[in-house]
Protein backbone atom coordinates (compact mmCIF):
# COMPACT_ATOMS: atom_id res chain seq x y z
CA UNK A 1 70.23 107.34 93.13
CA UNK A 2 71.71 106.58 96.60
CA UNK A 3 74.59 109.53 95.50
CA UNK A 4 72.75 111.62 94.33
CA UNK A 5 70.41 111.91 97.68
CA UNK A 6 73.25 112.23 99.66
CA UNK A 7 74.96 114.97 97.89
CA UNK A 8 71.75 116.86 98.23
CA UNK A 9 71.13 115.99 101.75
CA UNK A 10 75.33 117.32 102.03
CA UNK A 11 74.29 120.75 100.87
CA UNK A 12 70.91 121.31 101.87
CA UNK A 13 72.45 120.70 105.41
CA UNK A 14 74.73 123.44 104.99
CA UNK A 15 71.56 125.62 104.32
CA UNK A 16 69.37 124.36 106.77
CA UNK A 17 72.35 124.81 109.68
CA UNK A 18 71.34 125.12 113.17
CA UNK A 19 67.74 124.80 112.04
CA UNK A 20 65.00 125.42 114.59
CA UNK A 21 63.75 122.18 114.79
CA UNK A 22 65.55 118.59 115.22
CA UNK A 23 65.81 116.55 111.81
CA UNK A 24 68.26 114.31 112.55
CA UNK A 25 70.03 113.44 115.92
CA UNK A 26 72.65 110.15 115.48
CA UNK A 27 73.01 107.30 117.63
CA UNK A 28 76.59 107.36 118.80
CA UNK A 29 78.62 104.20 119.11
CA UNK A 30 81.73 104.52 120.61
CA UNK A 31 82.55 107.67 121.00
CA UNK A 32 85.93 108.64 121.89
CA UNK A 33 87.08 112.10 123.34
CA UNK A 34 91.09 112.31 123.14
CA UNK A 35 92.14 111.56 126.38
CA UNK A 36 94.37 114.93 127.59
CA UNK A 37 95.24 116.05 130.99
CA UNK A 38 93.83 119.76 131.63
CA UNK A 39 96.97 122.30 131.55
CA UNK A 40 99.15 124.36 128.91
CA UNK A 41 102.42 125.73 127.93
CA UNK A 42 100.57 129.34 127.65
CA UNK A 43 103.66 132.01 128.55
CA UNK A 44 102.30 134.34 131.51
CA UNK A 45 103.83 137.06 133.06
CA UNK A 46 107.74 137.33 132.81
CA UNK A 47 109.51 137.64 136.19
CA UNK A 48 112.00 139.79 136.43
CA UNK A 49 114.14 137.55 137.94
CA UNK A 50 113.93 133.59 139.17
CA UNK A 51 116.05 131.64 141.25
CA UNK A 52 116.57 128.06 141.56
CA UNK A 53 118.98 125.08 142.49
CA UNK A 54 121.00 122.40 140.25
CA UNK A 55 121.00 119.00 141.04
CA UNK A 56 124.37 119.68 142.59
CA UNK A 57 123.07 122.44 144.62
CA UNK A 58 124.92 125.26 142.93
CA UNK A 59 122.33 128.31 143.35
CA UNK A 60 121.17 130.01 139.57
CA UNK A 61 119.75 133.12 139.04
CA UNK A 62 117.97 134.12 135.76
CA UNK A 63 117.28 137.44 134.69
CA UNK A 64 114.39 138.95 133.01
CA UNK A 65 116.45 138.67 129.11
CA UNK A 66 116.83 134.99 129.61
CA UNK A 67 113.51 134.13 131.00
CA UNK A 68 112.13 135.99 128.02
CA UNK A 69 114.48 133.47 126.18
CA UNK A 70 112.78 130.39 127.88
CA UNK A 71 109.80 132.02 126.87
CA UNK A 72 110.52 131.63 123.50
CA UNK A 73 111.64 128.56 123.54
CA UNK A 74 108.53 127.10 125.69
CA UNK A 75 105.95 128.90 123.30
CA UNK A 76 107.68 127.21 120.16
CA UNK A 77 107.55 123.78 121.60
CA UNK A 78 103.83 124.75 122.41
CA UNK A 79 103.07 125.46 118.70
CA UNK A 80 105.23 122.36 117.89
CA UNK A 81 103.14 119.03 117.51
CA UNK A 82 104.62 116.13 119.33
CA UNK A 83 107.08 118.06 121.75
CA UNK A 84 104.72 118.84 125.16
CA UNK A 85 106.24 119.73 128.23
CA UNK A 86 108.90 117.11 128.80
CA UNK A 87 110.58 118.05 125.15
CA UNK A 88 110.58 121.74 126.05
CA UNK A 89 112.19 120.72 129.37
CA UNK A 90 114.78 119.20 127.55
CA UNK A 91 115.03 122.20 125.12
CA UNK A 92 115.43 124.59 128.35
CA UNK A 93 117.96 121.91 130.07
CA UNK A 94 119.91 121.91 126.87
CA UNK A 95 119.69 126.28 126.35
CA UNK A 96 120.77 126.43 129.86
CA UNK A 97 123.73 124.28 129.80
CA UNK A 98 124.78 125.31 126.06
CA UNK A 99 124.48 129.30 127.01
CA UNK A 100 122.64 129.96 130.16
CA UNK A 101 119.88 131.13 128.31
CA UNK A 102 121.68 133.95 126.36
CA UNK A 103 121.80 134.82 122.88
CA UNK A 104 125.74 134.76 122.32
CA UNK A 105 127.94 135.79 119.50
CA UNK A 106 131.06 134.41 118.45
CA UNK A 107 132.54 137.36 116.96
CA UNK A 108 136.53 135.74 116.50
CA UNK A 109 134.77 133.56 113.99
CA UNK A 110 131.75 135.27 112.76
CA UNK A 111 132.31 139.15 112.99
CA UNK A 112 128.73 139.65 111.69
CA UNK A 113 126.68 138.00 114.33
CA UNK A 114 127.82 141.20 116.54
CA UNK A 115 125.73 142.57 114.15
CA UNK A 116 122.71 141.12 115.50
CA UNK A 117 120.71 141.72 118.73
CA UNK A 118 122.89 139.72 121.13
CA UNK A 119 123.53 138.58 125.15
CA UNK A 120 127.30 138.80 124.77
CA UNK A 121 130.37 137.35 122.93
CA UNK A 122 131.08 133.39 123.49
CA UNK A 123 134.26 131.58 121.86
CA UNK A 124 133.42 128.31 121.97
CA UNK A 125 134.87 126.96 117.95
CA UNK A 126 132.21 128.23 115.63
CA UNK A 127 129.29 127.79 118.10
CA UNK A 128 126.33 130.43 118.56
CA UNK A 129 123.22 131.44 120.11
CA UNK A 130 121.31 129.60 122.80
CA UNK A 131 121.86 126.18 122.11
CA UNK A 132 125.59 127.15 120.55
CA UNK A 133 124.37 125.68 117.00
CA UNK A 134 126.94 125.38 114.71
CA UNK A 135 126.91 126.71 110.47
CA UNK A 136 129.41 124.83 109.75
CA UNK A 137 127.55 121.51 111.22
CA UNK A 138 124.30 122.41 109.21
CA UNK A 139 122.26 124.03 111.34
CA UNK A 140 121.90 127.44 109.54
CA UNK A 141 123.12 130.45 108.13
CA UNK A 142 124.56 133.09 111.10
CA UNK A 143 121.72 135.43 110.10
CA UNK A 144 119.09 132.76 110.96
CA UNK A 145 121.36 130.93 113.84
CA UNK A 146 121.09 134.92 116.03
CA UNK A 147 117.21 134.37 115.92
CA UNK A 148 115.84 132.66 119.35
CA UNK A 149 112.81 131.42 117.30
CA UNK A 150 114.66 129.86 114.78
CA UNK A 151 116.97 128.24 117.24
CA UNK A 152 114.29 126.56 119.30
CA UNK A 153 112.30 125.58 116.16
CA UNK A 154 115.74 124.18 114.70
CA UNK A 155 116.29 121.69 118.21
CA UNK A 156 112.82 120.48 117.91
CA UNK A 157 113.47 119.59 114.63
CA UNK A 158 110.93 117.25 112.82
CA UNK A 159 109.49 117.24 109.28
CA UNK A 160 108.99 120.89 110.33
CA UNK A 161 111.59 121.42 111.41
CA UNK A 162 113.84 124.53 109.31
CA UNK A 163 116.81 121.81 108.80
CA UNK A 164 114.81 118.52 108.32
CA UNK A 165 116.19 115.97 108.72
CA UNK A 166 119.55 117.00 109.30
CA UNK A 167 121.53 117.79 111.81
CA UNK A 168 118.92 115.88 114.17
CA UNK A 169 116.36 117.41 116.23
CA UNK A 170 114.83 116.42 119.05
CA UNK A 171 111.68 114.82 116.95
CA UNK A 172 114.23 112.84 114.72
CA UNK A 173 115.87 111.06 117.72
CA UNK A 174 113.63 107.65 118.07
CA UNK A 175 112.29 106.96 121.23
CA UNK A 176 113.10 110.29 122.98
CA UNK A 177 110.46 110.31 125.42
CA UNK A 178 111.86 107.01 126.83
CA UNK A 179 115.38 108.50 127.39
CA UNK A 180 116.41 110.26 130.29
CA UNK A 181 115.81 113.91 129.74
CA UNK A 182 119.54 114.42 129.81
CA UNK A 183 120.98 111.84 127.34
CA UNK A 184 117.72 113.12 124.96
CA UNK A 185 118.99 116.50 125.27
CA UNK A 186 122.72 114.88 124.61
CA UNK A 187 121.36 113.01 121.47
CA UNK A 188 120.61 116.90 119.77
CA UNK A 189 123.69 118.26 121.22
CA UNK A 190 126.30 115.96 120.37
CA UNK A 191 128.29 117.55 122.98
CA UNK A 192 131.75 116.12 124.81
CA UNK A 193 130.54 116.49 127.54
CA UNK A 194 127.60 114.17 127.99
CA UNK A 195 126.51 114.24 131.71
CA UNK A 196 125.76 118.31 132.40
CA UNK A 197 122.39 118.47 130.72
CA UNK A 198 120.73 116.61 133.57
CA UNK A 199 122.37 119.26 136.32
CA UNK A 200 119.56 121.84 134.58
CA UNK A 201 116.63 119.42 135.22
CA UNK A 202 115.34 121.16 138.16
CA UNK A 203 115.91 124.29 136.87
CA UNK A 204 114.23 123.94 133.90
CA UNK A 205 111.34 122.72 136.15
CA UNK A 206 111.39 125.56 137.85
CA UNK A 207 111.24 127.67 134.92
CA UNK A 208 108.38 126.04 133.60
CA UNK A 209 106.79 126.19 137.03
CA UNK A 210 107.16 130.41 136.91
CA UNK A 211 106.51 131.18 133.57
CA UNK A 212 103.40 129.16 132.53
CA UNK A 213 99.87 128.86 134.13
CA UNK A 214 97.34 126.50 133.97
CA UNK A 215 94.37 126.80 131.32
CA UNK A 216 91.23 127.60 132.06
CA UNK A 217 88.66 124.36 133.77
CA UNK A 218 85.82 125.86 131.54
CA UNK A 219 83.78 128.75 131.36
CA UNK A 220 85.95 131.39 129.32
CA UNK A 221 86.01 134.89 128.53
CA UNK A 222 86.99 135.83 131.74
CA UNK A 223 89.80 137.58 130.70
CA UNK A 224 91.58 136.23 133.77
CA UNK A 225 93.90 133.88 130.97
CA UNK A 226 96.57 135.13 129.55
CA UNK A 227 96.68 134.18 125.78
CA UNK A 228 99.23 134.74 123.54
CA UNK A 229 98.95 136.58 120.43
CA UNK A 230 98.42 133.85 117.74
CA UNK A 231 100.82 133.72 115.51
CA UNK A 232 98.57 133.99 112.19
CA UNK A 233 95.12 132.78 111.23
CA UNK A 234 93.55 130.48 108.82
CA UNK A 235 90.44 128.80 107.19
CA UNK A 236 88.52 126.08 109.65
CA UNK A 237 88.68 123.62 106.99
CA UNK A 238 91.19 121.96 104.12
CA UNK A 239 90.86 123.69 100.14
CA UNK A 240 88.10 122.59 98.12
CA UNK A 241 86.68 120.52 100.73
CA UNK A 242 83.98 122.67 101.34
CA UNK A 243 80.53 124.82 99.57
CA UNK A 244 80.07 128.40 101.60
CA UNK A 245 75.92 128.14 102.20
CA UNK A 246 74.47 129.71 104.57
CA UNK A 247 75.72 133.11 105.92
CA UNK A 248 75.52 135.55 108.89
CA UNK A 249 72.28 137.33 109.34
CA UNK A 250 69.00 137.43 108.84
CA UNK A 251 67.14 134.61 106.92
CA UNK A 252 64.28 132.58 106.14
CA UNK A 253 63.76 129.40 108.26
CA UNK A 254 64.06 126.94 105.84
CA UNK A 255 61.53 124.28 108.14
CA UNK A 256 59.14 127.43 109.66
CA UNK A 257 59.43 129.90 106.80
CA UNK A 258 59.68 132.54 109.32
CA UNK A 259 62.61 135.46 110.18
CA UNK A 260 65.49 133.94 112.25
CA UNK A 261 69.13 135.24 112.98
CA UNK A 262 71.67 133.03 112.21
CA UNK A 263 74.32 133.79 114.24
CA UNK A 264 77.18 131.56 112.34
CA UNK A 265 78.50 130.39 108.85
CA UNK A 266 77.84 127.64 107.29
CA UNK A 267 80.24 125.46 105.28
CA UNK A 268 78.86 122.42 104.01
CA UNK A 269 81.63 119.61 103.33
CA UNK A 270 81.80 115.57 103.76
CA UNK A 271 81.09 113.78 106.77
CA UNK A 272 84.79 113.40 108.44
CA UNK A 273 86.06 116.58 106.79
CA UNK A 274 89.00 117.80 109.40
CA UNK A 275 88.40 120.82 111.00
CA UNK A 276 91.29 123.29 111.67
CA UNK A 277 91.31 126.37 114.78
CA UNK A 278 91.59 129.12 113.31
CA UNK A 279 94.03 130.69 115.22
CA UNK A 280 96.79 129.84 118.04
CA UNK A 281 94.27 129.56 121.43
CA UNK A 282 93.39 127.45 124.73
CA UNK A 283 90.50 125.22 124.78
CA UNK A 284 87.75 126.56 126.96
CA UNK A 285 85.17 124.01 126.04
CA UNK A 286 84.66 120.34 124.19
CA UNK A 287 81.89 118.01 124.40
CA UNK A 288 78.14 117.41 123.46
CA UNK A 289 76.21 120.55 123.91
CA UNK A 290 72.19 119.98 123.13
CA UNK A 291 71.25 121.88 120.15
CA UNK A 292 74.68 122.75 119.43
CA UNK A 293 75.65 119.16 119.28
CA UNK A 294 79.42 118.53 119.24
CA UNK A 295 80.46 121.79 120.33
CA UNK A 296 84.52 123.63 120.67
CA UNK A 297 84.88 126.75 121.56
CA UNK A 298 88.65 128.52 121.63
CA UNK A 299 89.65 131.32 122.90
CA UNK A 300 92.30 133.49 121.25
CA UNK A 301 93.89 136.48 120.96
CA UNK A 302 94.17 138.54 117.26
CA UNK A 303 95.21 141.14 116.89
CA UNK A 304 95.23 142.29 120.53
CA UNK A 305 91.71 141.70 121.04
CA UNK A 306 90.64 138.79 123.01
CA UNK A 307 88.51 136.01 120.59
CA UNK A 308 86.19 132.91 120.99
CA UNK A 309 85.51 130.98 117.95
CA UNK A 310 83.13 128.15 117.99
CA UNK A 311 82.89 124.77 115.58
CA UNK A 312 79.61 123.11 115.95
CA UNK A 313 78.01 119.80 115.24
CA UNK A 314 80.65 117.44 115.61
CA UNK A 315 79.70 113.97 116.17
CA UNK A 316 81.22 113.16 119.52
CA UNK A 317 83.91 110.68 118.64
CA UNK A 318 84.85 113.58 115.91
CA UNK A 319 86.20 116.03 118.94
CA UNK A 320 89.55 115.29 119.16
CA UNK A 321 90.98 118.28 121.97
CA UNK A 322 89.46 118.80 125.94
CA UNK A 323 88.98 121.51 127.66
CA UNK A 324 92.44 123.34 128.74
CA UNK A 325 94.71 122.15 125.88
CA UNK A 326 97.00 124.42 124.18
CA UNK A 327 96.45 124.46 120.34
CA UNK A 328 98.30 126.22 116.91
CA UNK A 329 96.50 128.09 114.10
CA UNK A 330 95.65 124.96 111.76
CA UNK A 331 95.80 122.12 114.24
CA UNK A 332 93.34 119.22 113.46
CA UNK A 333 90.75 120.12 116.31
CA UNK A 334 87.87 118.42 115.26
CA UNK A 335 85.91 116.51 112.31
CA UNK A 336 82.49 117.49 110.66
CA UNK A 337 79.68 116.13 111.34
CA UNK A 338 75.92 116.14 111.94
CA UNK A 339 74.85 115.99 115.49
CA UNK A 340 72.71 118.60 117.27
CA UNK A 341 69.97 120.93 115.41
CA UNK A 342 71.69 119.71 111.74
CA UNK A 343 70.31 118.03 108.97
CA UNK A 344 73.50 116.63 107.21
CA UNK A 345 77.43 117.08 107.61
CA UNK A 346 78.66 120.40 107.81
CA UNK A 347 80.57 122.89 110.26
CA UNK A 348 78.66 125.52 111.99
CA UNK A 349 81.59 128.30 112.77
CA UNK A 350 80.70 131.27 114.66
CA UNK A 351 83.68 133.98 115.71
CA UNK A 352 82.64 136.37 118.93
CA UNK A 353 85.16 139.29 119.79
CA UNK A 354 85.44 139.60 123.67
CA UNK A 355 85.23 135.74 124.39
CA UNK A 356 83.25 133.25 125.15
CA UNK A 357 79.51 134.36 125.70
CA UNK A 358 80.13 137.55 123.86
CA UNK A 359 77.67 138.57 120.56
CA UNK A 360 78.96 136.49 117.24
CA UNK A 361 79.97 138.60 114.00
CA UNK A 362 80.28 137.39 110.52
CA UNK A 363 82.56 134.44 110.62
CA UNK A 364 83.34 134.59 107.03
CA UNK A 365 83.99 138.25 106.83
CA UNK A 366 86.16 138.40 109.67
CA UNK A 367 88.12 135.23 107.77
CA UNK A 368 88.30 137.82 105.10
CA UNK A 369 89.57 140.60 107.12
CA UNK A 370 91.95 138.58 108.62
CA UNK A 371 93.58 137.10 105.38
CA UNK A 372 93.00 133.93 106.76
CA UNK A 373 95.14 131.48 105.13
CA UNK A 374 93.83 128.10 103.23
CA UNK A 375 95.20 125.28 104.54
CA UNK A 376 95.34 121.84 103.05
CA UNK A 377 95.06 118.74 104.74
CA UNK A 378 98.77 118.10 104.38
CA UNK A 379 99.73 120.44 106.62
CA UNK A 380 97.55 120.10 109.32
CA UNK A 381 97.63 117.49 112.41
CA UNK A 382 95.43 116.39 115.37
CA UNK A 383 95.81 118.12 118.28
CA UNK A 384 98.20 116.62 121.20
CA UNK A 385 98.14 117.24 124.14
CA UNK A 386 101.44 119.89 125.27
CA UNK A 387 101.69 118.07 128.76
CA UNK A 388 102.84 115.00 127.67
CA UNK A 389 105.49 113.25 129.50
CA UNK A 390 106.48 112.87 132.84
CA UNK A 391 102.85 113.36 134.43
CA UNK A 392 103.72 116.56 135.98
């Protein structure tokens, strides 16, 4: 009997939603908020040019084609779980020893990577592109070696990584964040020459410095942010883990009986269910919001166009991201829950074009529009926070 009244309560919840009057409110024990210092690795403005000194004062300047390398390779590590700032300051150490940021060819042994878009001829063995990766070592075909993206995704590494698990990553090497920054960057490299990385540590600082800005402290839709375009978007929540109830629009109060606009979807699933952003964005708010109850809103950009989507009803321990962190279409943001104006477990989503504040649209059609991809719960993870390491 016990079942049964709790799958009913599970899907009448879903149609009730943000219902009008208070059913059910929990009482919160130990909540915990993932602890996350407020920044991001969100790519501004290129400079044209930047300027900085190694550790053994020799003067570097960078031009606008390799800082728009670094800004590939920082924006990767952002969409990379586990990496954070200190791992892409050991990718952009390692890129700027390995090539000085440029996208090199080694024609004498590959004729066809002067095929591909390139920053000049190197002739260093078999070596190519910005962290002069190696076919014949494993890391990829020449085709895939002369993209930047692949590159950077290919020295992260990880179970993600395009050559898992070998050659290494920087995710594969145990312990990396304990390492100096140099010897980490050594342990991808493999290089003979074991003590240059660390002459690029202030440099890469510097680089990070220029080319990325701080989130937003709250408030949103401002416009003021730069956000990326996101690389693809995706349904909020894992396959067949959840009913669609009640849409957008107009309906009949289920605890008044009058007219009221709903101004989200509903998707009723199990208390706990993991709930996924639905597109590559910067936190602009987290925490316990009255009716609301456990409340994230993200901003984004699809498509051009700048985009807040909201997930309501978390408990609180089930918000797992604070305001100003960085997270990836299909990152584990969140878990359903109950709290607020709900009357059982299920995720309130609500998707407003122009930002945070804006008017809210059909969630579920603009899902549809945007051939939102399902995701299952094996390919999601939690959100981490991308300025780990290092404090800075």
């Amino acid at each position: 009997m016990l079942k049964k009244l709790l799958a009913a309560l599970a899907v009448a919840a879903a149609f009730f939603g943000p219902a009008t009057v208070l059913l059910s409110v929990a009482v919160l024990a130990n909540p915990a908020v993932a602890a996350c210092a407020p920044g991001s690795l969100i790519v501004g403005p290129i400079p044209d040019s930047l300027t900085a000194t190694t550790r053994n004062g020799e003067t570097v300047t960078l031009n606008r084609q390799q800082l728009t390398h670094a800004a590939t390779i920082i924006t990767v590590g952002g969409q990379t779980d586990g990496v954070g700032r200190a791992g892409v300051a050991i990718a952009l150490m390692a890129a700027l020893t390995e090539s000085h940021l440029r996208m090199l060819t080694n024609t004498g042994t590959y004729p066809e990577s002067g095929t591909y878009p390139n920053d000049g001829d190197a002739s260093d063995h078999d070596s190519l592109g910005l962290f002069q990766m190696r076919p014949q070592a494993g890391w990829g075909p020449v085709a895939e070696l002369m993209d930047p993206n692949y590159q950077a995704r290919a020295f992260y590494g990880g179970p993600t990584g395009p050559n898992y698990p070998s050659p290494r990553g920087l995710l594969d090497i145990p312990g990396w964040q304990q390492l100096d920054p140099g010897e980490a960057a050594q342990a991808v490299e493999v290089s003979a020459y074991p003590d240059r990385y660390q002459n690029y540590q202030r440099v890469a600082e510097a680089i990070l410095t220029a080319l990325t800005r701080p989130a937003p402290s709250g408030g949103g839709g401002s416009g003021e942010v730069v956000v990326p375009e996101t690389t693809r978007v995706v349904f909020p929540l894992p396959e067949a883990s959840w009913v669609r109830t009640s849409p957008f629009g107009w309906r009949t109060d289920p605890i008044t009986f009058e007219s009221a606009f709903h101004s989200g979807s509903d998707f009723a699933a199990a208390d706990g269910t993991p709930i996924y952003a639905v597109a590559d964005g910067i936190v602009t708010h987290a925490g316990y919001t009255g009716n609301w109850g456990g409340l994230i809103i993200v901003e984004h950009t699809v498509g051009g166009e700048r985009v807040a989507s909201y997930y309501a009803h978390m408990w609180e321990h089930g918000i797992h991201v604070t305001e100003g962190m960085t997270v990836t279409a299909g990152q584990h943001i969140g878990d359903v829950g109950s709290s607020g104006k709900s009357t059982g477990p299920h995720l309130h989503l609500e998707i407003r074009p122009g930002g945070q504040g804006q008017p809210a649209i059909d969630s579920d059609q603009w899902l549809t529009d945007h051939d939102a991809e399902g995701i299952t719960g094996g390919n999601a993870s939690r959100a981490s926070c991308t300025l780990g390491g290092g404090g800075r």
